[in-house]
PDB file of N, CA and C in Angstrom:
ATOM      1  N   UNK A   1     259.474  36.825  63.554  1.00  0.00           N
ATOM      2  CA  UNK A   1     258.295  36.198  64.141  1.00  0.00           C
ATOM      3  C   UNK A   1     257.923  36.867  65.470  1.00  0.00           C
ATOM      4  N   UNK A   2     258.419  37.310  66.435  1.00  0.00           N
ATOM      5  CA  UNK A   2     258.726  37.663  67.845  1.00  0.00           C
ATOM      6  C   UNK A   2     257.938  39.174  67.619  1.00  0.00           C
ATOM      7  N   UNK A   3     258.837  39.989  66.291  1.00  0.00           N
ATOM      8  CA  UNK A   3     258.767  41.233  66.214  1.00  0.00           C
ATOM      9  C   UNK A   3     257.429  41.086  65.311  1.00  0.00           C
ATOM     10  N   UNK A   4     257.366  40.825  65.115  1.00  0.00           N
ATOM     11  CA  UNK A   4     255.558  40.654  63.887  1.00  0.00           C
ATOM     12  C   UNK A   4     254.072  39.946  65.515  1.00  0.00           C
ATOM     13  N   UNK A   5     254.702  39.600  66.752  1.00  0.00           N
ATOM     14  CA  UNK A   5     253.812  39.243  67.663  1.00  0.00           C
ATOM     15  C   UNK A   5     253.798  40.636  68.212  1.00  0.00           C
ATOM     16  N   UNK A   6     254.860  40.532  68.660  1.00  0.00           N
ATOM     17  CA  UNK A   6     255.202  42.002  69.601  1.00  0.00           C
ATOM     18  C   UNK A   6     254.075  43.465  68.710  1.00  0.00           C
ATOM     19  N   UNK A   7     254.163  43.402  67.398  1.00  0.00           N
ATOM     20  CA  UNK A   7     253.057  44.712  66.597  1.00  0.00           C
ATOM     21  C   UNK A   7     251.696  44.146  66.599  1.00  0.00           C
ATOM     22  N   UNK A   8     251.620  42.602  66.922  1.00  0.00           N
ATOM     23  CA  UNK A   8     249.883  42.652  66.833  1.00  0.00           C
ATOM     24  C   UNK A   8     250.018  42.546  67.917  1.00  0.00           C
ATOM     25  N   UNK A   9     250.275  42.861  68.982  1.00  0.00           N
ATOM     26  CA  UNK A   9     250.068  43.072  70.472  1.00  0.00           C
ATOM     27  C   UNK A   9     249.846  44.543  70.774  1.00  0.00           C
ATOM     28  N   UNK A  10     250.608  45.220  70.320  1.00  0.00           N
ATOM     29  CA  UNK A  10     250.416  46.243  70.314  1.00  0.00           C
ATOM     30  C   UNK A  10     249.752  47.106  69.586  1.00  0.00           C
ATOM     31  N   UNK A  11     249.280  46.581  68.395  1.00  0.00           N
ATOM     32  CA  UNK A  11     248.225  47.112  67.304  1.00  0.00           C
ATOM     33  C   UNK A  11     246.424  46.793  68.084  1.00  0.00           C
ATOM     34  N   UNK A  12     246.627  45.318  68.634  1.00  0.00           N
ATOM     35  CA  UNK A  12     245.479  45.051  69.493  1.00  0.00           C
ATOM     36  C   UNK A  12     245.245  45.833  70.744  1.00  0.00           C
ATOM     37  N   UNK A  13     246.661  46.058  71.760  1.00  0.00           N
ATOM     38  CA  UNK A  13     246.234  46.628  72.632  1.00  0.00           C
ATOM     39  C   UNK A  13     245.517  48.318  72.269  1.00  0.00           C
ATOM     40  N   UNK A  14     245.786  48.908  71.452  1.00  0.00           N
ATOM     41  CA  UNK A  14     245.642  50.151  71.092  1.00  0.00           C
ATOM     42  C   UNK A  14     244.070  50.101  70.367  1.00  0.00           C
ATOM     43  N   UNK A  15     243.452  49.052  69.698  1.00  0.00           N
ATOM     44  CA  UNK A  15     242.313  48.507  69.621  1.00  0.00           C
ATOM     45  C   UNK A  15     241.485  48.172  70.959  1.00  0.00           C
ATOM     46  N   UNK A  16     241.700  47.810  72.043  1.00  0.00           N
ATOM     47  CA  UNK A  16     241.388  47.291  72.885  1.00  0.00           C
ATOM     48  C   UNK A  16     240.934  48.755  73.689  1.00  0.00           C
ATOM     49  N   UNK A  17     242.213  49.971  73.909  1.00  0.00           N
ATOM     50  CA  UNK A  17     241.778  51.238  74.368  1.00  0.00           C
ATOM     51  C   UNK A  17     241.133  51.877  73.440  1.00  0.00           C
ATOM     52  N   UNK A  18     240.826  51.772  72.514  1.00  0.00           N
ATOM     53  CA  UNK A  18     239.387  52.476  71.747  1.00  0.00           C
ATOM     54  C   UNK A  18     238.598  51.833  71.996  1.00  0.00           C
ATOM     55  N   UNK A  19     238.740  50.857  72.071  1.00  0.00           N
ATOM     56  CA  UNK A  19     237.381  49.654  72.374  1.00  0.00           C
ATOM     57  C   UNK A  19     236.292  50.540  73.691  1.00  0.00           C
ATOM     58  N   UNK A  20     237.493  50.815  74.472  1.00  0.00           N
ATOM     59  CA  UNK A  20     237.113  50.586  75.979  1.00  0.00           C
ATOM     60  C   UNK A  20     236.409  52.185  76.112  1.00  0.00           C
ATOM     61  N   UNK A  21     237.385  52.986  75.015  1.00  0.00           N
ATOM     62  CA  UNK A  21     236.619  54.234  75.079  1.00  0.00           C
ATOM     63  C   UNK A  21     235.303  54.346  74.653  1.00  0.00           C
ATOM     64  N   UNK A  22     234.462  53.730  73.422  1.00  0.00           N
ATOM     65  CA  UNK A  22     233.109  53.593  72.599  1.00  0.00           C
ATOM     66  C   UNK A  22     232.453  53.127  73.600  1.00  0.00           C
ATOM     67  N   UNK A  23     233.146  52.280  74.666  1.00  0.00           N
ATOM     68  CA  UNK A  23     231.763  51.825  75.602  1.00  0.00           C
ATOM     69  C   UNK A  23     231.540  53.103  76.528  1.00  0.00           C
ATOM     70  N   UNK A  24     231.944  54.078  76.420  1.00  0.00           N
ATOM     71  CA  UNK A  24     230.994  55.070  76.985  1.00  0.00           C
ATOM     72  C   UNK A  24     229.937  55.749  76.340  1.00  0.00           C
ATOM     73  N   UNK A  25     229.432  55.173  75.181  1.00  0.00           N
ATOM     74  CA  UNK A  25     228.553  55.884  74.265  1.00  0.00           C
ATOM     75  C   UNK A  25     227.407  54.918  74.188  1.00  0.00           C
ATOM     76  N   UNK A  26     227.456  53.762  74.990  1.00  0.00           N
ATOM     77  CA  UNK A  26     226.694  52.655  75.000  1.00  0.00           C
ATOM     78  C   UNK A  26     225.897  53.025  76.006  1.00  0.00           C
ATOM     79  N   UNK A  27     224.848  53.294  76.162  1.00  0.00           N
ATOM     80  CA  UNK A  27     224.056  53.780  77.208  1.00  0.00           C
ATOM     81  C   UNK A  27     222.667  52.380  77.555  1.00  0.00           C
ATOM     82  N   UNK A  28     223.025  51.871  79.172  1.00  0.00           N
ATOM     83  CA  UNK A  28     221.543  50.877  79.276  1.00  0.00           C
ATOM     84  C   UNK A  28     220.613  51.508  80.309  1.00  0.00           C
ATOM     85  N   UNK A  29     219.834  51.700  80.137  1.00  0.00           N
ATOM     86  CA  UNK A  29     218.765  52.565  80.525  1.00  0.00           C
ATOM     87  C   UNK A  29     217.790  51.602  81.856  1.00  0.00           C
ATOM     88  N   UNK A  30     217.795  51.184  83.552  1.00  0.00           N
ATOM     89  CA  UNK A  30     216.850  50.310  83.836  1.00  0.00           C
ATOM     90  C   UNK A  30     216.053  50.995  84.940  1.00  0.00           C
ATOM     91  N   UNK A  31     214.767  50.893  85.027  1.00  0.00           N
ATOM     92  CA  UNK A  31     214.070  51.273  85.940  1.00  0.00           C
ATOM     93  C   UNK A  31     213.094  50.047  86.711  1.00  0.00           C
ATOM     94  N   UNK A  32     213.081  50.743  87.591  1.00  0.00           N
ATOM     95  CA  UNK A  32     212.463  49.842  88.857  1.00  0.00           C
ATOM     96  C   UNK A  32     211.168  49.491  88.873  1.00  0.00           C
ATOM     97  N   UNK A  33     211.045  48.672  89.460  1.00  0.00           N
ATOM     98  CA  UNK A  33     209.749  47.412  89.133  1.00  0.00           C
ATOM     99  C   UNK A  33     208.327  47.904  89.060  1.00  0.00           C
ATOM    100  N   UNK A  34     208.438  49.100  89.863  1.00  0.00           N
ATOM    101  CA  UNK A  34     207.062  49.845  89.536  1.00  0.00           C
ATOM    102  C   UNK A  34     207.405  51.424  88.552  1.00  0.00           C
ATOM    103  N   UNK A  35     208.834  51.495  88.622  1.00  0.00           N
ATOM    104  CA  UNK A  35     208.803  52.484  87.101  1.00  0.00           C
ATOM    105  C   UNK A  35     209.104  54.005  87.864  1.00  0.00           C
ATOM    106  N   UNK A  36     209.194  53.806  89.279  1.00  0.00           N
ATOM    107  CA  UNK A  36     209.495  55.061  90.275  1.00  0.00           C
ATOM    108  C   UNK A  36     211.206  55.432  89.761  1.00  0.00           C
ATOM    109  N   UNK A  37     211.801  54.592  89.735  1.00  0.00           N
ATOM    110  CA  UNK A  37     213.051  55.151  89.414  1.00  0.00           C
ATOM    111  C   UNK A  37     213.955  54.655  88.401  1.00  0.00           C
ATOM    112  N   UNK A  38     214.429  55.207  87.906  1.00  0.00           N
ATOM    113  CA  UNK A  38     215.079  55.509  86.527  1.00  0.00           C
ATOM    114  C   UNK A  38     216.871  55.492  86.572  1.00  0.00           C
ATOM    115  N   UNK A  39     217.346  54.611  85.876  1.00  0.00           N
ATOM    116  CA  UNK A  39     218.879  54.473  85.977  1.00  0.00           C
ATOM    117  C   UNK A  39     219.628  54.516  84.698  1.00  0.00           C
ATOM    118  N   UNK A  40     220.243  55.372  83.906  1.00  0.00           N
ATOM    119  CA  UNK A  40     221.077  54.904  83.201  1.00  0.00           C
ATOM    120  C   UNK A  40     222.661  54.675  83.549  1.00  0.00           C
ATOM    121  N   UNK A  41     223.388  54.203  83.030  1.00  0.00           N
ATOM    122  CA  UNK A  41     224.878  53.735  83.042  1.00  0.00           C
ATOM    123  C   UNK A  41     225.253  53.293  81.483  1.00  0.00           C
ATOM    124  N   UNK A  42     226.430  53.917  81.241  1.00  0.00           N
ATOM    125  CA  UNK A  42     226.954  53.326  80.268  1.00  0.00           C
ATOM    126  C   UNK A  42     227.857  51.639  80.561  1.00  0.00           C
ATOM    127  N   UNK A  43     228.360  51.206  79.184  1.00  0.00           N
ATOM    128  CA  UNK A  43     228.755  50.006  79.388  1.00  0.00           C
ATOM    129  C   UNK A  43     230.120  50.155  79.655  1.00  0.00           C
ATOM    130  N   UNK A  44     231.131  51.230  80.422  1.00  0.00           N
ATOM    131  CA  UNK A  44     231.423  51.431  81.420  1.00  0.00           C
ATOM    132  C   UNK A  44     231.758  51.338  82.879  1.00  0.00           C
ATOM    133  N   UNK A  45     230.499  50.920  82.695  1.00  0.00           N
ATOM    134  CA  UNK A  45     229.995  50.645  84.096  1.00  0.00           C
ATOM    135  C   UNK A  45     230.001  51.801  85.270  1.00  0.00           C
ATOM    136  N   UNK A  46     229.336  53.276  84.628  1.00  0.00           N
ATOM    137  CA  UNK A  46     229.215  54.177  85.050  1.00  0.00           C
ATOM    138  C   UNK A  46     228.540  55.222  84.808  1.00  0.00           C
ATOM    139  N   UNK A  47     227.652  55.221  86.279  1.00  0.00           N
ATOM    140  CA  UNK A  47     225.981  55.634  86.528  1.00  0.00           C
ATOM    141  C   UNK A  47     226.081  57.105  85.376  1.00  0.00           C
ATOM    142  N   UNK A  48     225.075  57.355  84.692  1.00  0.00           N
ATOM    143  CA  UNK A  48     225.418  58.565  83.656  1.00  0.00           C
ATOM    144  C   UNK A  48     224.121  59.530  84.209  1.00  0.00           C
ATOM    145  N   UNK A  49     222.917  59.000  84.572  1.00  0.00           N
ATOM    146  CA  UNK A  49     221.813  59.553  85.129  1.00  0.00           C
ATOM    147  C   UNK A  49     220.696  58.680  85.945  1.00  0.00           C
ATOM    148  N   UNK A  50     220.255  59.452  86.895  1.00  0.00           N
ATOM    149  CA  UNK A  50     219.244  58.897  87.885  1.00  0.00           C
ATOM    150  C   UNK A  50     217.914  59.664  87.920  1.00  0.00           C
ATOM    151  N   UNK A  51     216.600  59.002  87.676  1.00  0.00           N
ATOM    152  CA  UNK A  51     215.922  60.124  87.988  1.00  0.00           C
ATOM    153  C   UNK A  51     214.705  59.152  88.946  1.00  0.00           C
ATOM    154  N   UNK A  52     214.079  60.211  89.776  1.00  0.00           N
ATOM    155  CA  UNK A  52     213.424  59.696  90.849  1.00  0.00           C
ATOM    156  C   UNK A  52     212.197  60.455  90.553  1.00  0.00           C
ATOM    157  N   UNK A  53     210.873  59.447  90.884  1.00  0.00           N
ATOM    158  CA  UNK A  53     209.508  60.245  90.859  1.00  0.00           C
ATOM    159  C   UNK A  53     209.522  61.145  91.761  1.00  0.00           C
ATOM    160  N   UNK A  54     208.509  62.119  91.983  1.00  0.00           N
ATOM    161  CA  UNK A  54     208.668  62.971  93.236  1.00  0.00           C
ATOM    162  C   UNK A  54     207.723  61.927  94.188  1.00  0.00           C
ATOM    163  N   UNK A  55     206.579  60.856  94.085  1.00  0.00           N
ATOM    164  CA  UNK A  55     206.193  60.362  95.444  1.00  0.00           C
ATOM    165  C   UNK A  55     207.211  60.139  95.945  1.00  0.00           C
ATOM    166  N   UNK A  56     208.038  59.423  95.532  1.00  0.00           N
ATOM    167  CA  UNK A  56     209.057  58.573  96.555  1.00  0.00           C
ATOM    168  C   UNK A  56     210.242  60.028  97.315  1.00  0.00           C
ATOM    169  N   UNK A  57     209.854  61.109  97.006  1.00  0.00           N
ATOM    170  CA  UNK A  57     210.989  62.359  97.526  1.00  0.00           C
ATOM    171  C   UNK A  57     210.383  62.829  99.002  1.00  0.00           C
ATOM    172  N   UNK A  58     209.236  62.343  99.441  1.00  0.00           N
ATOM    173  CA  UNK A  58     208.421  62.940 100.661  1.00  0.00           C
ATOM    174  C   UNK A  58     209.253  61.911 101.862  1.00  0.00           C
ATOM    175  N   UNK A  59     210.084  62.896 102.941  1.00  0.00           N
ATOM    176  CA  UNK A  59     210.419  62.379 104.206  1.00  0.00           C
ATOM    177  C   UNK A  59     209.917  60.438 104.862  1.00  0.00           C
ATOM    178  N   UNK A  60     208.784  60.423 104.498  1.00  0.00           N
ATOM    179  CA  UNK A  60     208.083  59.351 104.597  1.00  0.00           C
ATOM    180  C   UNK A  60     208.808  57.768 103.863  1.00  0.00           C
ATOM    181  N   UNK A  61     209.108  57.871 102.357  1.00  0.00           N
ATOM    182  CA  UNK A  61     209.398  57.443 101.882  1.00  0.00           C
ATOM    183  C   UNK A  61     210.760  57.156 101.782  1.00  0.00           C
ATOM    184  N   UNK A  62     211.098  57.567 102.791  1.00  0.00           N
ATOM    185  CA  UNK A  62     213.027  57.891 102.468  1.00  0.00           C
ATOM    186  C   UNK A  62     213.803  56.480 102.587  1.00  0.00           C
ATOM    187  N   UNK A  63     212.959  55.046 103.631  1.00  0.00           N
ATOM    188  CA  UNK A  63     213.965  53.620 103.629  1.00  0.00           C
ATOM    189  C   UNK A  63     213.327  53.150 102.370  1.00  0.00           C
ATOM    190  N   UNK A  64     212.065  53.128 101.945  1.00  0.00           N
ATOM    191  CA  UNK A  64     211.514  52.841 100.313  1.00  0.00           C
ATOM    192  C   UNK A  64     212.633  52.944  98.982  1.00  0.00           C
ATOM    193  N   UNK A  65     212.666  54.587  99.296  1.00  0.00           N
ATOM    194  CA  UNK A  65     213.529  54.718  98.074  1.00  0.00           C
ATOM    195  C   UNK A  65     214.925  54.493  98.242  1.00  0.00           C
ATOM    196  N   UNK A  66     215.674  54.732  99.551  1.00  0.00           N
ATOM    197  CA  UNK A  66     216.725  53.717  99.529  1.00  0.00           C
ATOM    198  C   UNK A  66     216.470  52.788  99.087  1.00  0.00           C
ATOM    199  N   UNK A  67     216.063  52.063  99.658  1.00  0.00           N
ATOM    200  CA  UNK A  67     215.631  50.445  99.058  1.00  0.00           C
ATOM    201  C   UNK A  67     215.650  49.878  97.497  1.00  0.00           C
ATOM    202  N   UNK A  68     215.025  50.972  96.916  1.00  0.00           N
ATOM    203  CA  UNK A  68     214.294  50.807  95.315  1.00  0.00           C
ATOM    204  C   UNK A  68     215.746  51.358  94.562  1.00  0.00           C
ATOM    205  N   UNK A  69     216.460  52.645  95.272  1.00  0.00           N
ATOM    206  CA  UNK A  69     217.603  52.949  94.563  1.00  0.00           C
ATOM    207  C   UNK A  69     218.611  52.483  94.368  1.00  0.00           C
ATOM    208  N   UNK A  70     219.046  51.606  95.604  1.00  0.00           N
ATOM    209  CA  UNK A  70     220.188  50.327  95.330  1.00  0.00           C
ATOM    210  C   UNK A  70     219.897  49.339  94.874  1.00  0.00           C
ATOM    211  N   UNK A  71     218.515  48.657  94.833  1.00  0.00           N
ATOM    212  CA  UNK A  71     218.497  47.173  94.163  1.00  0.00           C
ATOM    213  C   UNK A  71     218.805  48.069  92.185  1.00  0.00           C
ATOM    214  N   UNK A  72     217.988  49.392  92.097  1.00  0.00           N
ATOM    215  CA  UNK A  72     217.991  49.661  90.412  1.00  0.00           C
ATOM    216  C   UNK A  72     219.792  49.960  90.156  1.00  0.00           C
ATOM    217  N   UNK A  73     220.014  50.457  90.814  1.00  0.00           N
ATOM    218  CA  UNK A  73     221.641  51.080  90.676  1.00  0.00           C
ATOM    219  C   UNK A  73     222.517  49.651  90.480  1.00  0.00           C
ATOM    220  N   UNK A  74     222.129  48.773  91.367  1.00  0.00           N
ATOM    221  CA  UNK A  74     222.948  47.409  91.395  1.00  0.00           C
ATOM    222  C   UNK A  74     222.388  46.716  89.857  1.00  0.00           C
ATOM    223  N   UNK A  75     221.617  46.952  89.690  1.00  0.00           N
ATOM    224  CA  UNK A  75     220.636  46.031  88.379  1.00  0.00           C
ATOM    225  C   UNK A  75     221.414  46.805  87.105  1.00  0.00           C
ATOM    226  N   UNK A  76     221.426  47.940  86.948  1.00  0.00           N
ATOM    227  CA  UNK A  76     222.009  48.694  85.772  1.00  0.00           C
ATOM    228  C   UNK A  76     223.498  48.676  86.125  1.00  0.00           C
ATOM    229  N   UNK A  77     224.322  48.496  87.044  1.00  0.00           N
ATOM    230  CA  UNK A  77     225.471  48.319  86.713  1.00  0.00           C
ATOM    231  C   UNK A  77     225.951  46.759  86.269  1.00  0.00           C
ATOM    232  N   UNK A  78     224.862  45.749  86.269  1.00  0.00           N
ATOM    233  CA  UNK A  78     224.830  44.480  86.464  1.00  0.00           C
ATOM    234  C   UNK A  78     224.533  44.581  84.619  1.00  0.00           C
ATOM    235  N   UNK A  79     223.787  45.347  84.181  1.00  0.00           N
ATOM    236  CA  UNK A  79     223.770  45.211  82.665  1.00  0.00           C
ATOM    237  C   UNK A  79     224.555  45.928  82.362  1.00  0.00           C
ATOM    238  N   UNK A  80     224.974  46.876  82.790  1.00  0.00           N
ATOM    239  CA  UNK A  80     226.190  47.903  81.896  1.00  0.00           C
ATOM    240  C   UNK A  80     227.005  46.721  81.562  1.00  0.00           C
ATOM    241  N   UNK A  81     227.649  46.108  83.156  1.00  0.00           N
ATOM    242  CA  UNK A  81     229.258  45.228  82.641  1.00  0.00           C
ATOM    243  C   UNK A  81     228.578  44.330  81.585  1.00  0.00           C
ATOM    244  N   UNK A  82     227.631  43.495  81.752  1.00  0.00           N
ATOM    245  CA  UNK A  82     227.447  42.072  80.401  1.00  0.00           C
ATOM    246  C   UNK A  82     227.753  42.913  79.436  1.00  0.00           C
ATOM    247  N   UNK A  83     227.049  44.088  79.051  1.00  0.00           N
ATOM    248  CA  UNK A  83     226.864  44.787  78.069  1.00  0.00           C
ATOM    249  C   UNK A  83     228.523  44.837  77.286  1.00  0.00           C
ATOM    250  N   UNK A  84     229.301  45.562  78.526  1.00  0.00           N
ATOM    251  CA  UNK A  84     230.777  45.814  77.932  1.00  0.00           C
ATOM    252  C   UNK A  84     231.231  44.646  77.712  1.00  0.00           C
ATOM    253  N   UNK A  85     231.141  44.054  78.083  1.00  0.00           N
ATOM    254  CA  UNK A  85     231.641  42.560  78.045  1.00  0.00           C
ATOM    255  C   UNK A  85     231.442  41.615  76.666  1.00  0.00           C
ATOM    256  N   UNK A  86     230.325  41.610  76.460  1.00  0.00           N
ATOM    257  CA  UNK A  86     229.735  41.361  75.375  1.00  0.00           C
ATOM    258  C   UNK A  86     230.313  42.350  73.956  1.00  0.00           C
ATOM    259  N   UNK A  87     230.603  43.515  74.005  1.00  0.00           N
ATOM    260  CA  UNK A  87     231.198  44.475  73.493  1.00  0.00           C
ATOM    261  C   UNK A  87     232.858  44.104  73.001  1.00  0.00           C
ATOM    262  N   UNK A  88     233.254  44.280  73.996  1.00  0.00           N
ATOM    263  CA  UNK A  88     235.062  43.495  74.079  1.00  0.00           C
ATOM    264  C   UNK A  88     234.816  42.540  73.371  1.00  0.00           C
ATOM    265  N   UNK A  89     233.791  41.750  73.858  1.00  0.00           N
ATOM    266  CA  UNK A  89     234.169  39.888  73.059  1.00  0.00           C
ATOM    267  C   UNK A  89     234.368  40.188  71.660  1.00  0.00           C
ATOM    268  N   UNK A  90     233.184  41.331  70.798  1.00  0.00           N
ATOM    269  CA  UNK A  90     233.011  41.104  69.497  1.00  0.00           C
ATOM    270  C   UNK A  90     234.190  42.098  68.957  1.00  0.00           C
ATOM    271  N   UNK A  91     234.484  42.737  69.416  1.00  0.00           N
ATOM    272  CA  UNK A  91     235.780  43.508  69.644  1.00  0.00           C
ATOM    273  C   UNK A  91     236.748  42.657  68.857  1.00  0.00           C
ATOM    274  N   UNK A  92     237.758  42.029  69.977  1.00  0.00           N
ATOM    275  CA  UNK A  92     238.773  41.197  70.192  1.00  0.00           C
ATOM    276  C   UNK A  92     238.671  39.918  69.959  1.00  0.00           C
ATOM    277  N   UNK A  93     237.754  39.087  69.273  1.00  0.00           N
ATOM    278  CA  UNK A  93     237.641  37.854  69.115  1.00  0.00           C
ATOM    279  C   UNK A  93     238.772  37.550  68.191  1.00  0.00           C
ATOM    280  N   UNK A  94     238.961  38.506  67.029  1.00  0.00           N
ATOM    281  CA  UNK A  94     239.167  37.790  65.757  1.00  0.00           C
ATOM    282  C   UNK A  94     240.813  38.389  65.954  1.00  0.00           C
ATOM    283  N   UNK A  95     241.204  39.216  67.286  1.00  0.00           N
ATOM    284  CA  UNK A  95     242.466  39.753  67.059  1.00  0.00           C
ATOM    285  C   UNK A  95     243.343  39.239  68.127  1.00  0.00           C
ATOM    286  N   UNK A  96     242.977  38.449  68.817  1.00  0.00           N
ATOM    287  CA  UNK A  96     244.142  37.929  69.723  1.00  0.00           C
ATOM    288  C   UNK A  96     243.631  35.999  69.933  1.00  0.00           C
ATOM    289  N   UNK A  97     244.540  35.305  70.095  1.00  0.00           N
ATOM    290  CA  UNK A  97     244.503  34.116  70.867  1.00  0.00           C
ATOM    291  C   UNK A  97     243.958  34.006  71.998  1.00  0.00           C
ATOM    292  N   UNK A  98     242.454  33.306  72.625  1.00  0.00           N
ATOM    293  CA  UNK A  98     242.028  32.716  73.922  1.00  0.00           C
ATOM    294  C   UNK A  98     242.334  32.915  74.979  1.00  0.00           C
ATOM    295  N   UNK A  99     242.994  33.995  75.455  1.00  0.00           N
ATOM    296  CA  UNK A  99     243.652  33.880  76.913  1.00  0.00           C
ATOM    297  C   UNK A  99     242.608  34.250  77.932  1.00  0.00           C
ATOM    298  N   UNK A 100     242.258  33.050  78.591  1.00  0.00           N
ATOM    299  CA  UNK A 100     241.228  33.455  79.822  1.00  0.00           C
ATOM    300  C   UNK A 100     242.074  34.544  80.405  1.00  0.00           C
ATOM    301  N   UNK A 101     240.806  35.584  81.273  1.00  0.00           N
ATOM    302  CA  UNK A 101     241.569  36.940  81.868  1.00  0.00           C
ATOM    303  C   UNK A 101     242.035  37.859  81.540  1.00  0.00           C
ATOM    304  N   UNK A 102     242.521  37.691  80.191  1.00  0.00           N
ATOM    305  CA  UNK A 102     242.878  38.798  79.200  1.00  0.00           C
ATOM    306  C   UNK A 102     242.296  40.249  79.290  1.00  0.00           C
ATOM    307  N   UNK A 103     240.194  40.084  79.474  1.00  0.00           N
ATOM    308  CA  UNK A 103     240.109  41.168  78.718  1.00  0.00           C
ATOM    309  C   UNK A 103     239.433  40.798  80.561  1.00  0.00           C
TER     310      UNK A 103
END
């Protein structure tokens, strides 16, 4: 009994690191409220590409696009994790017991 837990623990955890690897192929794509800047991140939770209009690249604009680049950067890493998260759940539902914190 012990030794038959101990292999789906370890059959899951080894499920769990593939799991974790496919979420880099999950790509969420978000751009900013007027469409100036462009964020992807995988579900990961790691920035994969940024792209910026050129208005916002002129000296002038430089606390703007700070501005616009951390609220989008914070917003797409804010969907990457649900994303992975959501990912894991359908993952691991059916292969381990409830343990809050687990994943």
């Amino acid at each position: 009994m012990i030794g038959d837990l101990f292999t789906r623990l370890q059959e899951a955890k080894l499920k769990i690191e593939e799991a974790k690897k496919s979420l880099n192929s999950i790509i969420i794509e978000v751009e900013s409220g007027d469409g100036t800047i462009k964020v992807k991140a995988n579900a990961n939770k790691m920035i994969t590409d940024i792209g910026i209009s050129e208005d916002l690249l002129i000296a002038e604009n430089k606390e703007e696009l700070e501005d616009r680049l951390l609220i989008t950067l914070n917003d797409a890493l804010e969907h990457a994790a649900q994303r992975g998260e959501e990912e894991m759940k359908k993952i691991t539902q059916d292969m381990l017991p409830n343990f809050p914190g687990l994943i």
